[in-house]
Protein backbone atom coordinates (compact mmCIF):
# COMPACT_ATOMS: atom_id res chain seq x y z
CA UNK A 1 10.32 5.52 -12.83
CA UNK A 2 7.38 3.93 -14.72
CA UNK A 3 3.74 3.55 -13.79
CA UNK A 4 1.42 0.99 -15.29
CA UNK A 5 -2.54 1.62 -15.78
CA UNK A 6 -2.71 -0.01 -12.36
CA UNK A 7 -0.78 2.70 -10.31
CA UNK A 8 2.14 0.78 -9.88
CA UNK A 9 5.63 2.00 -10.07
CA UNK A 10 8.77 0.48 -10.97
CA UNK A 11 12.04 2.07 -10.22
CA UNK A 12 15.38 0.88 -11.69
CA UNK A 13 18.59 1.04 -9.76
CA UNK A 14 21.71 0.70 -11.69
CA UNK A 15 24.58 -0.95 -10.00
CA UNK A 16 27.78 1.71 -9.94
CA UNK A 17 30.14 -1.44 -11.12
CA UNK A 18 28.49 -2.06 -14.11
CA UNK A 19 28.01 0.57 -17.02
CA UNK A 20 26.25 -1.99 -19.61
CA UNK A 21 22.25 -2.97 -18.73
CA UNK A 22 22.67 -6.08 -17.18
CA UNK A 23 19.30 -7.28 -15.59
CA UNK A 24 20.73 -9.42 -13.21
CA UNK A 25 22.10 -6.19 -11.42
CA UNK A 26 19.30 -4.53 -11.42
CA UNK A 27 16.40 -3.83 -8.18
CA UNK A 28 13.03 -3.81 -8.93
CA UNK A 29 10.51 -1.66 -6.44
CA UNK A 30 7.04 -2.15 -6.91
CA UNK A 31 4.54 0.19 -4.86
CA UNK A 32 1.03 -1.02 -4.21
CA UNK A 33 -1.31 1.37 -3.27
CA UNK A 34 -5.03 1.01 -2.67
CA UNK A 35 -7.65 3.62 -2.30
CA UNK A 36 -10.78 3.52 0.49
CA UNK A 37 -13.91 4.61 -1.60
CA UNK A 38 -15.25 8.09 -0.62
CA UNK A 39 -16.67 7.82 2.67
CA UNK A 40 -15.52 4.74 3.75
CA UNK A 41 -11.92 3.78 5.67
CA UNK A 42 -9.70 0.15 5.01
CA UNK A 43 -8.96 -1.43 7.52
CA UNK A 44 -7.55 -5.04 7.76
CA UNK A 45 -8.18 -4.87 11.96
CA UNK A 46 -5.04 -3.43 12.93
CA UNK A 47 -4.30 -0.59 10.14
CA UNK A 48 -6.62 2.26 9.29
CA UNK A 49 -6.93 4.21 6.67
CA UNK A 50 -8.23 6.53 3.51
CA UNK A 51 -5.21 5.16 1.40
CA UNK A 52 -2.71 2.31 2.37
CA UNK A 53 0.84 1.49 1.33
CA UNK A 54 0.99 -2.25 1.30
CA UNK A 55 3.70 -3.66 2.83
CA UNK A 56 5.06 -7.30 2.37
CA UNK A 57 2.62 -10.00 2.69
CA UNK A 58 0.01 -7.61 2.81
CA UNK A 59 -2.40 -8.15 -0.13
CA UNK A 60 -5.48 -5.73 -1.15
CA UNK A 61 -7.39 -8.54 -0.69
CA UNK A 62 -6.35 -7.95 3.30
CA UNK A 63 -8.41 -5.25 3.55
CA UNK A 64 -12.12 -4.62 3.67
CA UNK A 65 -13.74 -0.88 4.15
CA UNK A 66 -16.40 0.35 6.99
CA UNK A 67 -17.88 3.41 7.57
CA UNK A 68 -16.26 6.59 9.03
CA UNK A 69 -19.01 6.10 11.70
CA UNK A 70 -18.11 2.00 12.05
CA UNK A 71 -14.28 3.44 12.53
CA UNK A 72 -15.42 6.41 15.15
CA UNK A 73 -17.00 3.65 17.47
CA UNK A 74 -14.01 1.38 17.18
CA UNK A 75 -11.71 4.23 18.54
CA UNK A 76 -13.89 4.94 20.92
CA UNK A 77 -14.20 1.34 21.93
CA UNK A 78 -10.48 1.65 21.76
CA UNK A 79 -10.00 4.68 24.52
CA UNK A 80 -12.46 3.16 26.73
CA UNK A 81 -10.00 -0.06 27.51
């Protein structure tokens, strides 16, 4: 596994038929993870939390941060439906 300055890793799967580096066999994973700033949770409306996993089509740039207190009133907003 490798991890850039960035936090991202990049894992290397070898394919069991071939036992010379071919990149053309090869699968490249790359894990984005962003951080919420102390204090504060991401959110992009539907997902909450202090650190999120992006998944496919999901950018950083998805994401904006409120305040614990912001995301207290939205669950409660949430229960009372």
């Amino acid at each position: 596994m490798k991890s850039d300055e960035s936090g991202a890793v990049s894992v290397f799967v070898k394919s069991a038929e071939h036992s010379v580096f071919d990149p053309a066999f090869y699968i490249i994973f790359i894990i984005v993870i962003i951080f919420a700033d102390e204090g504060k949770i991401l959110t992009e409306g539907e997902v909450f939390g202090t650190t999120i996993s992006l998944e496919a089509g999901k950018t950083a740039e998805n994401f904006y941060e409120i305040t614990k207190e912001e995301y207290e009133k939205l669950q409660e907003e949430a229960h009372e439906h």
